[in-house]
N, C-alpha and C. Protein backbone atom coordinates (compact mmCIF):
# COMPACT_ATOMS: atom_id res chain seq x y z
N UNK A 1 93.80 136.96 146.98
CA UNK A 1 93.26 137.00 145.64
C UNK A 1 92.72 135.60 145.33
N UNK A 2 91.51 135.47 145.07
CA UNK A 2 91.01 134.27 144.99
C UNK A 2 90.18 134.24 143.81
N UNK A 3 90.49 134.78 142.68
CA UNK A 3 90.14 134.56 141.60
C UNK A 3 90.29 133.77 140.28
N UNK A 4 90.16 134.04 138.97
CA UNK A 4 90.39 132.79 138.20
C UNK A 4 91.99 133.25 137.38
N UNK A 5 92.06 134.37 137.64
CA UNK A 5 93.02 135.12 136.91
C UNK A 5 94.63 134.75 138.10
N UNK A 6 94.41 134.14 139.35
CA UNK A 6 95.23 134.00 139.75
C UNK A 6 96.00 132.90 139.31
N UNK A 7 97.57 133.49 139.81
CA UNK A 7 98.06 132.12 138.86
C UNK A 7 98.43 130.80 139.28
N UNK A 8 97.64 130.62 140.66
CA UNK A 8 97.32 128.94 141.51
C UNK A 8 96.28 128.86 140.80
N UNK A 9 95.87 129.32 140.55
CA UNK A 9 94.30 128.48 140.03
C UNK A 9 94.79 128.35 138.38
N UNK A 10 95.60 128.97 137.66
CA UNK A 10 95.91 128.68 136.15
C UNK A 10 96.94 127.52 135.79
N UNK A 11 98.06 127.89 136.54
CA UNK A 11 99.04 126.45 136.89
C UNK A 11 98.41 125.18 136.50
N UNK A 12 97.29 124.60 137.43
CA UNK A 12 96.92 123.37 137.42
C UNK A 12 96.12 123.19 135.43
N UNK A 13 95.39 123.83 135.64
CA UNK A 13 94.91 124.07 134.02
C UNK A 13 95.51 123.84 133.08
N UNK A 14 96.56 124.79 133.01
CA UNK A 14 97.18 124.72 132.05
C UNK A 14 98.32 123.58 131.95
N UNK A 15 98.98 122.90 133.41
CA UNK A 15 99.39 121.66 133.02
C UNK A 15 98.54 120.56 132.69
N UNK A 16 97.18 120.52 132.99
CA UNK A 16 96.45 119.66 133.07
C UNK A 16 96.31 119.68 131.18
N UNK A 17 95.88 120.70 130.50
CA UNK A 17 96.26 121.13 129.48
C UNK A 17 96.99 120.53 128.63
N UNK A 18 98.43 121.05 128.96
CA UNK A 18 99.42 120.35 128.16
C UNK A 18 99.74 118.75 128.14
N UNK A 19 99.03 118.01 129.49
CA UNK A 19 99.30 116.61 129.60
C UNK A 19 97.97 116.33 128.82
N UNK A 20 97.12 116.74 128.19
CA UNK A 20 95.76 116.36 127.33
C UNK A 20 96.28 116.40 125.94
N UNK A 21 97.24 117.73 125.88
CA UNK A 21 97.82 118.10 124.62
C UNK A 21 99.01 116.83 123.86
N UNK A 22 99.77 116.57 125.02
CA UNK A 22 100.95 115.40 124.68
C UNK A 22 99.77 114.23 124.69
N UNK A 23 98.89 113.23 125.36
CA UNK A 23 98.70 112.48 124.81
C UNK A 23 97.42 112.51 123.95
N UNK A 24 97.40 114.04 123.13
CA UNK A 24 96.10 113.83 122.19
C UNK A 24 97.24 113.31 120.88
N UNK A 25 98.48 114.11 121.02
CA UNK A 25 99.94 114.23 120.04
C UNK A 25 99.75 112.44 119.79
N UNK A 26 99.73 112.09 121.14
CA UNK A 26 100.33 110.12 121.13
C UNK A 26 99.30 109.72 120.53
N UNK A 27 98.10 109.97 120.46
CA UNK A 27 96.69 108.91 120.11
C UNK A 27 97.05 109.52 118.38
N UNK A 28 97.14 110.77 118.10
CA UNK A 28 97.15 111.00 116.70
C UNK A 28 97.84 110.50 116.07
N UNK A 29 99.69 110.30 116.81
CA UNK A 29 100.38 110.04 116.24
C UNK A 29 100.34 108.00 115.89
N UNK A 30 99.32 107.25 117.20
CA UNK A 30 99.21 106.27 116.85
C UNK A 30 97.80 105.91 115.73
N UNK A 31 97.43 106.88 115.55
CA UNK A 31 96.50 106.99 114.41
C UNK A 31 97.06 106.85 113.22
N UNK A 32 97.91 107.93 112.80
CA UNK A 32 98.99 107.91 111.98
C UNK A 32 99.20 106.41 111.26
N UNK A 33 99.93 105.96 112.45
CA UNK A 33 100.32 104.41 112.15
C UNK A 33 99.34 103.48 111.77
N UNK A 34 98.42 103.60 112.38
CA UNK A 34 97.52 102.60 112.05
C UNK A 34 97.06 102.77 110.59
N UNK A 35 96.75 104.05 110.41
CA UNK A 35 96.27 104.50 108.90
C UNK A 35 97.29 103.84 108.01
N UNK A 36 98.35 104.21 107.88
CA UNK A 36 99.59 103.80 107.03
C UNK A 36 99.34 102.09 106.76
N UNK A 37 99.18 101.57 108.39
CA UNK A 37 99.05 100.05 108.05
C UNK A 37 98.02 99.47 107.03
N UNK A 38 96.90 100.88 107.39
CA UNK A 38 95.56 100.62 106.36
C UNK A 38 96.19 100.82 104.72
N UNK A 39 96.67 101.98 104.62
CA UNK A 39 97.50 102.05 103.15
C UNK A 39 98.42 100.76 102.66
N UNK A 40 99.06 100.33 103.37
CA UNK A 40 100.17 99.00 102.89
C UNK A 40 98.94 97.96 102.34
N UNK A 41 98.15 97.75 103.66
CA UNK A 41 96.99 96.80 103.40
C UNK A 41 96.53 96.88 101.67
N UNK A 42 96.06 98.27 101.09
CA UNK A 42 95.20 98.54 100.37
C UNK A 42 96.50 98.16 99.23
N UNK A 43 97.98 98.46 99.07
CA UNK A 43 98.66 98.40 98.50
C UNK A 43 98.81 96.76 98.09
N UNK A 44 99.18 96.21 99.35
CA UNK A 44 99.13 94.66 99.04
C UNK A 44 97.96 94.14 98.66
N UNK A 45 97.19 94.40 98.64
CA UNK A 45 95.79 93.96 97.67
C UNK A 45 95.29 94.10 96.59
N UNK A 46 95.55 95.29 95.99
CA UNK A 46 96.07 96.06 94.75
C UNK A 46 97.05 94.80 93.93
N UNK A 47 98.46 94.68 94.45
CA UNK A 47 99.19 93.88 94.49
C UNK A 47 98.96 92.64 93.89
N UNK A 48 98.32 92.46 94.57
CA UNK A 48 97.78 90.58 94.88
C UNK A 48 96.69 90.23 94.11
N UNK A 49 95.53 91.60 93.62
CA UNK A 49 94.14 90.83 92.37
C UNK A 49 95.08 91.62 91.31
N UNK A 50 96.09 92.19 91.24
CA UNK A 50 97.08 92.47 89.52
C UNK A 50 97.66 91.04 88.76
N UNK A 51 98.65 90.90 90.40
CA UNK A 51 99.57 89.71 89.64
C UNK A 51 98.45 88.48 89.86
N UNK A 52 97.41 88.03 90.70
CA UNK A 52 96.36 87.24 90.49
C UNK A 52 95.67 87.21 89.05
N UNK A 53 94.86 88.60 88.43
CA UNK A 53 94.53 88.40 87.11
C UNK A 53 95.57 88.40 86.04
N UNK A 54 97.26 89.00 86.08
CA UNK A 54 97.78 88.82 85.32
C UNK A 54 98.14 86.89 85.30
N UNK A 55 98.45 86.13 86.28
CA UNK A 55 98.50 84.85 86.21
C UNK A 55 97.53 83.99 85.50
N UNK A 56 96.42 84.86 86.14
CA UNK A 56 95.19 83.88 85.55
C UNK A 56 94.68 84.33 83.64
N UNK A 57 95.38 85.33 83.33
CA UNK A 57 95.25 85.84 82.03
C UNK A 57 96.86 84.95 80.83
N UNK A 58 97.20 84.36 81.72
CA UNK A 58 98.78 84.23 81.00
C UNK A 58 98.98 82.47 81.20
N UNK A 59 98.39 82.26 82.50
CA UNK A 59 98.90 80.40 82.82
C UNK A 59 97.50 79.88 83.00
N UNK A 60 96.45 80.73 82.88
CA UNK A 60 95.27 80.04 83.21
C UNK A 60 95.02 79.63 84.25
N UNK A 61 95.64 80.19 85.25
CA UNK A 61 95.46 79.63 86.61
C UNK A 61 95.93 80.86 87.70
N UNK A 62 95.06 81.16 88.80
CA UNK A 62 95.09 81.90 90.02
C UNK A 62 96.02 81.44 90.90
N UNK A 63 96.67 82.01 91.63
CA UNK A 63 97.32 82.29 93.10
C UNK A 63 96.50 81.25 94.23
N UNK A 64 96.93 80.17 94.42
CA UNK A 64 96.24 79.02 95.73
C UNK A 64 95.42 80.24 96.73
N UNK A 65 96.02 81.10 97.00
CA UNK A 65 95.95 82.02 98.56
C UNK A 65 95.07 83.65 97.97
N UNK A 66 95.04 83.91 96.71
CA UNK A 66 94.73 84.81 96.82
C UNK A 66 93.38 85.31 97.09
N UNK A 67 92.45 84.20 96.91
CA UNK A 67 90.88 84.25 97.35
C UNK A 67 90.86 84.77 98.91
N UNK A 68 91.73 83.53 99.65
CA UNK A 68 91.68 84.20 101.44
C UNK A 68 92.60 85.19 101.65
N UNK A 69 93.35 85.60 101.08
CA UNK A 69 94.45 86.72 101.43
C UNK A 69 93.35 87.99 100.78
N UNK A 70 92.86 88.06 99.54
CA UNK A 70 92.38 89.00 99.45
C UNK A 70 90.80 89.16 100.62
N UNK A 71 90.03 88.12 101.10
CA UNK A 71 89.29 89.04 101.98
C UNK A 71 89.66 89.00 103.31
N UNK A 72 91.10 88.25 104.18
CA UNK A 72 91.52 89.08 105.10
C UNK A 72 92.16 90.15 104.79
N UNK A 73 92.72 90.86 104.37
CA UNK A 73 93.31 92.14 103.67
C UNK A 73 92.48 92.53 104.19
N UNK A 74 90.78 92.91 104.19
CA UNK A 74 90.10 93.82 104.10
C UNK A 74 89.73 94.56 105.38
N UNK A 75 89.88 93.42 106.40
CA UNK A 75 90.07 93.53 107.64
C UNK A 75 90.78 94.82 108.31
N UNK A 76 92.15 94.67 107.79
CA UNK A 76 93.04 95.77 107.72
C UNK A 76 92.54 97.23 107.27
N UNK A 77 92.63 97.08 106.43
CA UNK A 77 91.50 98.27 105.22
C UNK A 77 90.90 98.97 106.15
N UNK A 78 89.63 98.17 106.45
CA UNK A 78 88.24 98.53 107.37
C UNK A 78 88.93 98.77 108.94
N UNK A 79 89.62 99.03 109.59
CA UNK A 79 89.64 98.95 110.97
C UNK A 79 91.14 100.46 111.05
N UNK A 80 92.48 99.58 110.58
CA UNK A 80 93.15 100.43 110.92
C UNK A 80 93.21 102.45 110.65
N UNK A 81 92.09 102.08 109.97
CA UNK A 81 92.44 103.76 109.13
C UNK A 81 91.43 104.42 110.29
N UNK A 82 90.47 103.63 111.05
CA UNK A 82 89.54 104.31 111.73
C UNK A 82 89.41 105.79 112.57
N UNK A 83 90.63 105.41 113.15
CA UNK A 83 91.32 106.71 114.20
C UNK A 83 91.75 107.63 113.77
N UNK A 84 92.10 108.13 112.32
CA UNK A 84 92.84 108.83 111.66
C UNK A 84 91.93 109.22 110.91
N UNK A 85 90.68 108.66 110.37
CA UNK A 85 89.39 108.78 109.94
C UNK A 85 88.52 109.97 110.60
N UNK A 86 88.70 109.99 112.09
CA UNK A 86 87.72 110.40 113.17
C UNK A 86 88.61 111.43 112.99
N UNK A 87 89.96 111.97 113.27
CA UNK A 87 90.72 112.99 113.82
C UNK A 87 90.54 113.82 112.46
N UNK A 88 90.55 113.14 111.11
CA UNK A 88 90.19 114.27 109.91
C UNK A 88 89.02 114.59 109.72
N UNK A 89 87.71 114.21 110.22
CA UNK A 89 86.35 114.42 110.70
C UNK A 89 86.14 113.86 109.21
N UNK A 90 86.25 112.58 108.58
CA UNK A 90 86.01 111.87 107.63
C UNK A 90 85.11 110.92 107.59
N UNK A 91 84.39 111.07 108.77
CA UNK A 91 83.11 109.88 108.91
C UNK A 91 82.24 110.66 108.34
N UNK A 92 81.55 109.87 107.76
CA UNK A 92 79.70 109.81 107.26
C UNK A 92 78.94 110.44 108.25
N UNK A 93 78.33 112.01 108.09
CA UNK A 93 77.18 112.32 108.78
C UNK A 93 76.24 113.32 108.36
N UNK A 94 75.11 112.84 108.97
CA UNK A 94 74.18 113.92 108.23
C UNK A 94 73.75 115.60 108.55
N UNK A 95 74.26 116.31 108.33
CA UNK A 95 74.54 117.55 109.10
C UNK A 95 73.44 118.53 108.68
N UNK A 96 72.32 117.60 108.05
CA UNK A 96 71.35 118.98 107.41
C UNK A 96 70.65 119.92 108.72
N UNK A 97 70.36 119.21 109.99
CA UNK A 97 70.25 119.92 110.88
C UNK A 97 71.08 120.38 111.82
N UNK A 98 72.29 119.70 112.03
CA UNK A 98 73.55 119.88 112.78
C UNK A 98 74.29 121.57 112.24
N UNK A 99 74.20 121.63 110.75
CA UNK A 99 74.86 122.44 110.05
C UNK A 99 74.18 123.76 110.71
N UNK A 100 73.24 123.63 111.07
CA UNK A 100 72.45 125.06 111.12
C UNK A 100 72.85 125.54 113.03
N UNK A 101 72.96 124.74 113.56
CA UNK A 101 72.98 124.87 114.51
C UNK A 101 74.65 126.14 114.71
N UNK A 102 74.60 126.58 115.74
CA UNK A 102 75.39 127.56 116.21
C UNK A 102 76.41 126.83 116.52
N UNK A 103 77.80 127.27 117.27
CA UNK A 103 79.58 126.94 117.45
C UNK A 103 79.02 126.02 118.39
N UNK A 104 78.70 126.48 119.58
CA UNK A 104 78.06 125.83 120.43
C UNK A 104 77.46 124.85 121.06
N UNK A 105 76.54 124.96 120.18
CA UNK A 105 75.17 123.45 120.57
C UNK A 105 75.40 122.81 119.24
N UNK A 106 76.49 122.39 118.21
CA UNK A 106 77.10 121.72 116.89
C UNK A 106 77.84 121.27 118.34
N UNK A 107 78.73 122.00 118.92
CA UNK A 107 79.50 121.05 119.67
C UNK A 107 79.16 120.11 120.68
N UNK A 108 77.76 120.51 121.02
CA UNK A 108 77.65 119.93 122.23
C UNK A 108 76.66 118.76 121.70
N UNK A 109 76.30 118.66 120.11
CA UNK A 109 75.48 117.70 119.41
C UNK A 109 76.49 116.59 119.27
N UNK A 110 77.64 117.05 119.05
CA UNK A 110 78.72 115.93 118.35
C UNK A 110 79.02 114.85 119.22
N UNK A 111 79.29 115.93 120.84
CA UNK A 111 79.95 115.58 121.91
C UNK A 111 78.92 114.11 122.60
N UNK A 112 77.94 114.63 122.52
CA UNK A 112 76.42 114.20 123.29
C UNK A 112 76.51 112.58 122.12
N UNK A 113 76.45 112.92 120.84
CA UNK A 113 76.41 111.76 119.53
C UNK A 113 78.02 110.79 119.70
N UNK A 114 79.25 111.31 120.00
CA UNK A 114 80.29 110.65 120.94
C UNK A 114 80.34 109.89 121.70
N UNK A 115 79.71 110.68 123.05
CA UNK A 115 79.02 109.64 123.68
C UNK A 115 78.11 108.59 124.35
N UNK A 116 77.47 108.35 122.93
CA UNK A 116 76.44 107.65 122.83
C UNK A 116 77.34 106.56 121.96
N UNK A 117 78.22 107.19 121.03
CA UNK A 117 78.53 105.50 120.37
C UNK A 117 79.96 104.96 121.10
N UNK A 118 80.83 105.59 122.23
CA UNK A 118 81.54 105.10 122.87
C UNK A 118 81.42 103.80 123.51
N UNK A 119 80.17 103.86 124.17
CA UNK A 119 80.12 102.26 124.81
C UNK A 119 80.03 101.11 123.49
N UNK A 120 79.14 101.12 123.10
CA UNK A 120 79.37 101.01 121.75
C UNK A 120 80.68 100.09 121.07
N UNK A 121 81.82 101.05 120.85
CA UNK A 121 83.05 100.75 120.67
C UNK A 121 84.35 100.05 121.58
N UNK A 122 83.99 100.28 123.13
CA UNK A 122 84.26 99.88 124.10
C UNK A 122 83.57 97.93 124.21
N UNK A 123 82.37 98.02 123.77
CA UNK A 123 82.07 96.91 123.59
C UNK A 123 82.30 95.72 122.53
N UNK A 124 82.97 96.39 121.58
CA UNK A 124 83.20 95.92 120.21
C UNK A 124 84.70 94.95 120.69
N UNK A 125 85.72 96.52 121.17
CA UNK A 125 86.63 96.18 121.41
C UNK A 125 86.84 94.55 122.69
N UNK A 126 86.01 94.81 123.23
CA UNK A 126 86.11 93.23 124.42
C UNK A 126 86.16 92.45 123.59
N UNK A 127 84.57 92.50 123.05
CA UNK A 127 83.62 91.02 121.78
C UNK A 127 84.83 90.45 120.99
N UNK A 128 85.22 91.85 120.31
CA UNK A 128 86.20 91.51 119.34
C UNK A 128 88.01 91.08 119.46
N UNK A 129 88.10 91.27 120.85
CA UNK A 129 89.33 90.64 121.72
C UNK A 129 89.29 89.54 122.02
N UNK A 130 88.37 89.41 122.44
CA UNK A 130 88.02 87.57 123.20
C UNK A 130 87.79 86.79 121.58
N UNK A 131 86.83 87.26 120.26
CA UNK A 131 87.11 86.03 119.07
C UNK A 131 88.20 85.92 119.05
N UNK A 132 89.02 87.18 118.88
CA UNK A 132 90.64 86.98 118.35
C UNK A 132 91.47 86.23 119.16
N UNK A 133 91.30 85.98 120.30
CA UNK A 133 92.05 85.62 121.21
C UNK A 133 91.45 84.32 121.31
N UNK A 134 90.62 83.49 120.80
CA UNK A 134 89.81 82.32 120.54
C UNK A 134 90.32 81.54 119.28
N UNK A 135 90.71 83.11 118.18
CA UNK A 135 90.98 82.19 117.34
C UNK A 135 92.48 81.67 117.18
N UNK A 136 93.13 82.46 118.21
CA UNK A 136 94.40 82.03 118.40
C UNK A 136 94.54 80.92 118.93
N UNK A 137 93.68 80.63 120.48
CA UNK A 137 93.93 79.37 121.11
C UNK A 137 94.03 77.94 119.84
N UNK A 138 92.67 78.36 119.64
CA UNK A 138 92.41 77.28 118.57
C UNK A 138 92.76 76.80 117.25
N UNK A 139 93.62 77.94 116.71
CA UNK A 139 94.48 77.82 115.53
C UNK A 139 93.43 77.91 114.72
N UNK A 140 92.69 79.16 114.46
CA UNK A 140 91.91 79.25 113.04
C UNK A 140 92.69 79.63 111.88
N UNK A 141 91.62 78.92 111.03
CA UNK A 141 93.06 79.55 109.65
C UNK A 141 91.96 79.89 108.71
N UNK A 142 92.54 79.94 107.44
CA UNK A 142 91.67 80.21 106.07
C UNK A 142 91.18 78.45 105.83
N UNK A 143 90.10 78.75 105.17
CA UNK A 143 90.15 76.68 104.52
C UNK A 143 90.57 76.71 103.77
N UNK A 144 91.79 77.34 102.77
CA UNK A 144 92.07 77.22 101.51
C UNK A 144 93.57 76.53 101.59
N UNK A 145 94.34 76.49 100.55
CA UNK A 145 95.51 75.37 100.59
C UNK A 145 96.58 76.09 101.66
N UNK A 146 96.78 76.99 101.85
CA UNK A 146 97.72 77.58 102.64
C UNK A 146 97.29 77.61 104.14
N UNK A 147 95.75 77.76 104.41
CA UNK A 147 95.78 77.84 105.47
C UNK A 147 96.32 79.17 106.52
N UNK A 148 96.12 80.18 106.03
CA UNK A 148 96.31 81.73 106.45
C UNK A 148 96.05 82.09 107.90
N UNK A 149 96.77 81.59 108.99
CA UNK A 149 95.82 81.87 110.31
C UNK A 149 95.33 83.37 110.58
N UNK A 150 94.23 83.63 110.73
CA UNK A 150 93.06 83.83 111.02
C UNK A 150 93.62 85.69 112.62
N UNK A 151 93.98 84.54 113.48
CA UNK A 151 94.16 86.15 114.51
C UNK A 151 95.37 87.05 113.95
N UNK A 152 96.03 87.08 113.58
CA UNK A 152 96.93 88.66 113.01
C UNK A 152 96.00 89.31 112.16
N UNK A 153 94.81 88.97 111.68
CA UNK A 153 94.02 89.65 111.18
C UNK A 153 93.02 90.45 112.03
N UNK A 154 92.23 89.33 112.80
CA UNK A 154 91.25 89.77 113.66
C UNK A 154 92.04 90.51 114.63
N UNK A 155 92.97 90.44 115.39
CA UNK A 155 93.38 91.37 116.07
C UNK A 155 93.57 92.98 116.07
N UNK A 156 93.53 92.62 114.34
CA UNK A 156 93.23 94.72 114.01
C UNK A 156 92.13 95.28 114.01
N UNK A 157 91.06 94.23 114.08
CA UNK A 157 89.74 94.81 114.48
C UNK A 157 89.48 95.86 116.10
N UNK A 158 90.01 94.77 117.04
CA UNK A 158 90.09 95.49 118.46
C UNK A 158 90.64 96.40 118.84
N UNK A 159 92.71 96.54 117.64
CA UNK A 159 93.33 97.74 117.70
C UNK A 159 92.59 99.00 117.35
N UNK A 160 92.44 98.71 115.92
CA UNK A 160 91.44 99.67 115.42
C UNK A 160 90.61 100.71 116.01
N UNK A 161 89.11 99.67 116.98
CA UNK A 161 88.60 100.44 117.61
C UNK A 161 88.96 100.86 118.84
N UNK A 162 89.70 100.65 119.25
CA UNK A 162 90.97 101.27 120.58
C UNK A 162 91.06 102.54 120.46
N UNK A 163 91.64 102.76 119.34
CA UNK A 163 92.27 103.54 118.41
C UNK A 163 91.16 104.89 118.26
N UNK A 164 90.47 104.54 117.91
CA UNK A 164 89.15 105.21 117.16
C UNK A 164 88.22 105.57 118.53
N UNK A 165 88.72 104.79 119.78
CA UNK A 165 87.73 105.44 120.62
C UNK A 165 88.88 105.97 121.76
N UNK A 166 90.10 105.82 121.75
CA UNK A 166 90.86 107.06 122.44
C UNK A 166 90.91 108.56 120.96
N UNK A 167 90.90 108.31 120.31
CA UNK A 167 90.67 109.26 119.24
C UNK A 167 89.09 110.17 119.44
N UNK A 168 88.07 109.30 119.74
CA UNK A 168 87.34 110.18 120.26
C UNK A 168 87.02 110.70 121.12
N UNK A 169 87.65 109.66 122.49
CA UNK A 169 87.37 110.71 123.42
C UNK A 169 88.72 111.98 123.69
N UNK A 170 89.46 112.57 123.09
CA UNK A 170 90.35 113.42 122.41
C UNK A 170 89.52 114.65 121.82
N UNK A 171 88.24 114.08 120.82
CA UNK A 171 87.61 114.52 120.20
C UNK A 171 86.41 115.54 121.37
N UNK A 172 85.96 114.09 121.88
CA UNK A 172 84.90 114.76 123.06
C UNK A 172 85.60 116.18 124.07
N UNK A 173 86.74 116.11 124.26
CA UNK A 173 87.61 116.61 124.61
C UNK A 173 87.53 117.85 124.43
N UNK A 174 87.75 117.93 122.92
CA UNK A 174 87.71 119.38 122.07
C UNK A 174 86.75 120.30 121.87
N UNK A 175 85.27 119.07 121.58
CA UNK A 175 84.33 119.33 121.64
C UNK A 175 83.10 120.28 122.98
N UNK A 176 84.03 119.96 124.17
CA UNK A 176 83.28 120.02 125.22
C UNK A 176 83.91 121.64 125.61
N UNK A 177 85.42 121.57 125.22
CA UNK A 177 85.88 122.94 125.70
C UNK A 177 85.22 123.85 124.59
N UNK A 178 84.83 123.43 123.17
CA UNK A 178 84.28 124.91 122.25
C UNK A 178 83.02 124.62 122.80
N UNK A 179 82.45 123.97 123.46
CA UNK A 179 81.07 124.40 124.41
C UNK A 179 80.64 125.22 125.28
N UNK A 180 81.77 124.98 126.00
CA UNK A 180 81.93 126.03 126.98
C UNK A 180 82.65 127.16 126.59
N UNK A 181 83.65 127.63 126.02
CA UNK A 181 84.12 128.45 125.85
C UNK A 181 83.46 129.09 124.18
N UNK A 182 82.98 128.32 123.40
CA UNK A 182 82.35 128.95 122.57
C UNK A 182 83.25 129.73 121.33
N UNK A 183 84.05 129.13 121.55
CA UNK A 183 85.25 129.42 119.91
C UNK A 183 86.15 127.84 120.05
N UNK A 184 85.90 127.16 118.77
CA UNK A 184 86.86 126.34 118.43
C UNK A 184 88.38 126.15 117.92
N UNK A 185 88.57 125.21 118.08
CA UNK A 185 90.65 125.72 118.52
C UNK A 185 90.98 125.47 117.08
């Protein structure tokens, strides 16, 4: 019996399958995290221009740090939520012609538009490893009185898109099997 229905030929599949399934679980679940880090971020910033304008409404005077603390914060914001962004299909796109399209060739538009911005993100992630890792050697900081160093920030840039591009190719993933098989999961 040398068909597809045999169950040597399904075995491999379907473990192959479930090991796609456990680490799509790990990339989501490190999505998860990263998002959350994006929420604390947004919380401590919130935080920080309250009791900043309540100070500056009451003593006449601002927080030394809160000018550079509030735009590294943003860093955080912008990067960690990325992966968790992609997995709730929460990015920006224009679907006036995508929409019309069939189960099918929508999937195989997304998949094809995937990977085209993968290298992309793959490249971000180096660029953006090597500043961070530059600005560590060198001890960058904020110029302001505290002096805020600089890489625990930039370093969530590179997590981020890590993040966001094992998240998509997860995505490409999904995308490629409702192509071929032509019903989405």
């Amino acid at each position: 019996m040398n068909d597809v229905t045999d169950p040597a030929f399904a075995a491999p599949a379907s473990r192959l399958e479930r090991i796609g399934s456990v680490l799509g679980k790990w990339i989501e679940s490190l999505g998860k995290v990263l998002n959350a880090g994006a929420c604390i971020s947004v919380f401590f910033l919130m935080l920080l221009v309250a009791v900043d304008v309540f100070m500056r409404y009451l003593f006449g005077r601002s927080l030394l740090f809160s000018y550079d603390l509030t735009g590294l914060l943003l860093v955080p914001i912008a990067f960690l939520g990325l992966a968790w962004t992609m997995k709730m299909e929460g990015h920006v796109h224009v679907g006036i012609l995508v929409d019309s399209l069939g189960t099918r060739a929508r999937a195989l538009s997304y998949f094809f538009t995937s990977l085209l911005a993968l290298p992309f993100f793959i490249l971000l992630i180096w660029q953006s490893w090597v500043r961070a890792w530059l600005a560590f050697e060198r001890g960058h900081t904020s110029a302001g009185f505290y002096e805020i160093p600089w890489f625990p920030f930039m370093v969530m840039i590179p997590l981020g898109c890590l993040a966001l591009s094992l998240q998509m190719v997860v995505r490409m993933v999904r995308l490629l099997r409702t192509a071929i098989r032509g019903n989405p999961e």
